[in-house]
Protein backbone atom coordinates (compact mmCIF):
# COMPACT_ATOMS: atom_id res chain seq x y z
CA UNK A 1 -9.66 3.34 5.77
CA UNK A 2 -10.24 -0.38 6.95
CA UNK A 3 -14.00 0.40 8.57
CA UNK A 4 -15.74 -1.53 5.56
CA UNK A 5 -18.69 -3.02 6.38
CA UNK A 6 -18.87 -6.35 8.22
CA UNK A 7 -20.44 -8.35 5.38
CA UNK A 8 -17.78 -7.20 3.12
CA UNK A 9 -14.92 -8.09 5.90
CA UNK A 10 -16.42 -11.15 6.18
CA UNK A 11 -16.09 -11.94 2.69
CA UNK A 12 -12.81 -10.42 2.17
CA UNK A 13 -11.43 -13.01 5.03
CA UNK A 14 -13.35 -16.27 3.39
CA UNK A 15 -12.02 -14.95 -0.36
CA UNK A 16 -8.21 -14.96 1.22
CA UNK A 17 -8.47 -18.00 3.12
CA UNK A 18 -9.95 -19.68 -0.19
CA UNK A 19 -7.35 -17.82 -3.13
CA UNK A 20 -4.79 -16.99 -0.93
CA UNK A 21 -2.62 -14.83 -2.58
CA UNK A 22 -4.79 -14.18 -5.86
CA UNK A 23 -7.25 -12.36 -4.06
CA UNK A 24 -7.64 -9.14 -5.46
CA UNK A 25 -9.25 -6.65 -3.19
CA UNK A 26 -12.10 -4.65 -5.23
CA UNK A 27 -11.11 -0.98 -3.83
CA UNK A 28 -9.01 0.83 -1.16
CA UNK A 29 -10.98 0.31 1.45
CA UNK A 30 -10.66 -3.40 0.64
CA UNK A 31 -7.35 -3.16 0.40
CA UNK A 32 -6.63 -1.26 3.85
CA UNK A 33 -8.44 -4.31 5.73
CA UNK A 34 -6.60 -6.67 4.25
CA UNK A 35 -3.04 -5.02 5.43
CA UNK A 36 -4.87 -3.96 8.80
CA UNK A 37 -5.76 -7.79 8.93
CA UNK A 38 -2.36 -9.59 8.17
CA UNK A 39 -0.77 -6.77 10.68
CA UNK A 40 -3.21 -7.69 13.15
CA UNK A 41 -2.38 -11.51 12.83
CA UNK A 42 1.20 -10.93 13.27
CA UNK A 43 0.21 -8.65 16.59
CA UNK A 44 -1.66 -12.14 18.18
CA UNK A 45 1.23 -14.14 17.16
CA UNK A 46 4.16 -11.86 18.17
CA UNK A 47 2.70 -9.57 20.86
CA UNK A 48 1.49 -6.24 21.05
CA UNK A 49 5.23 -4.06 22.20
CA UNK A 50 6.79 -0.78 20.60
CA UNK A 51 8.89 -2.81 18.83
CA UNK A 52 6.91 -4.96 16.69
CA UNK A 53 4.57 -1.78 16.22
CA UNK A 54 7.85 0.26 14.54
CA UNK A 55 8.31 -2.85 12.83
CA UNK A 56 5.04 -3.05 11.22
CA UNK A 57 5.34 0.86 10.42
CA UNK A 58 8.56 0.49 8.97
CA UNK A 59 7.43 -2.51 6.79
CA UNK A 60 4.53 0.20 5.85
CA UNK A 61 7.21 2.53 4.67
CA UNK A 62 8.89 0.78 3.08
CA UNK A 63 6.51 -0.99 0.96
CA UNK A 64 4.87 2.57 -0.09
CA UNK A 65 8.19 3.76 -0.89
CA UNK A 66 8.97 0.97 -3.01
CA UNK A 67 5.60 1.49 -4.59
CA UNK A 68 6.27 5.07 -5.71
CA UNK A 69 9.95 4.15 -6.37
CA UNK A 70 8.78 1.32 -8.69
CA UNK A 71 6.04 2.22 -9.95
CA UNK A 72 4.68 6.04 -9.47
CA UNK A 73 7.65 7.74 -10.18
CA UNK A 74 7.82 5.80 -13.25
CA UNK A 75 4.40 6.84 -14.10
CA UNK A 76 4.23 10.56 -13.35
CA UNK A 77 7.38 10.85 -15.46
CA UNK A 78 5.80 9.30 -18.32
CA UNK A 79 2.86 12.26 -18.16
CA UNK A 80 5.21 14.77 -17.37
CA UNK A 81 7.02 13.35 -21.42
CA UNK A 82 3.09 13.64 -22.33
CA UNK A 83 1.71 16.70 -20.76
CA UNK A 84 4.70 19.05 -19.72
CA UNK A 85 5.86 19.44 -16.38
CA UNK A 86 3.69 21.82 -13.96
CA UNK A 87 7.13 22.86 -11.88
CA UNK A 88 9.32 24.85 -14.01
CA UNK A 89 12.34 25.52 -12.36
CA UNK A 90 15.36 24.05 -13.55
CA UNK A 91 15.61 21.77 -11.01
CA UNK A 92 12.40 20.33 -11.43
CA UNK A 93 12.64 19.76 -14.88
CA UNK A 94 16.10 17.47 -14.14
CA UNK A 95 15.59 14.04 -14.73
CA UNK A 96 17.12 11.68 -11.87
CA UNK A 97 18.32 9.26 -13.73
């Protein structure tokens, strides 16, 4: 959720302008702003409409997808090797690749 408090928006917006891209939010919460933030500069520069608001969403989507593609699916197969799967159906137990 993006309601952090002020002081720490404050700081999160002087840390960007001053790293840039190396900033590295500290949690979530930090994290959320900082999206909330770049979507609500492109919102002031292109204009509040439907269109650029299933554009953001889709650029959402896409980037968690990608995520989880890249790098969660990854992940959770590696402690499925480690632990056993917790679905046992045949299925389930299919790797995709």
């Amino acid at each position: 959720m993006p309601y952090i408090p002020q002081d720490r928006r404050n700081e999160i917006q002087a840390e960007l302008k001053e790293k840039g891209l190396s900033f590295t939010p500290q949690n979530a919460g930090d994290l959320n702003f900082l999206v909330s933030q770049l979507i609500e500069n492109a919102i002031e520069q292109k204009g509040l409409r439907y269109a650029n608001l299933n554009e953001f969403v889709g650029a959402l989507e896409c980037c968690k997808l990608e995520l989880y593609r890249v790098l969660a699916a990854p992940y959770e197969d590696q402690k499925i090797e480690e632990n056993g799967a917790v679905y046992t159906a045949p299925e389930a137990t299919q790797k995709a690749y």
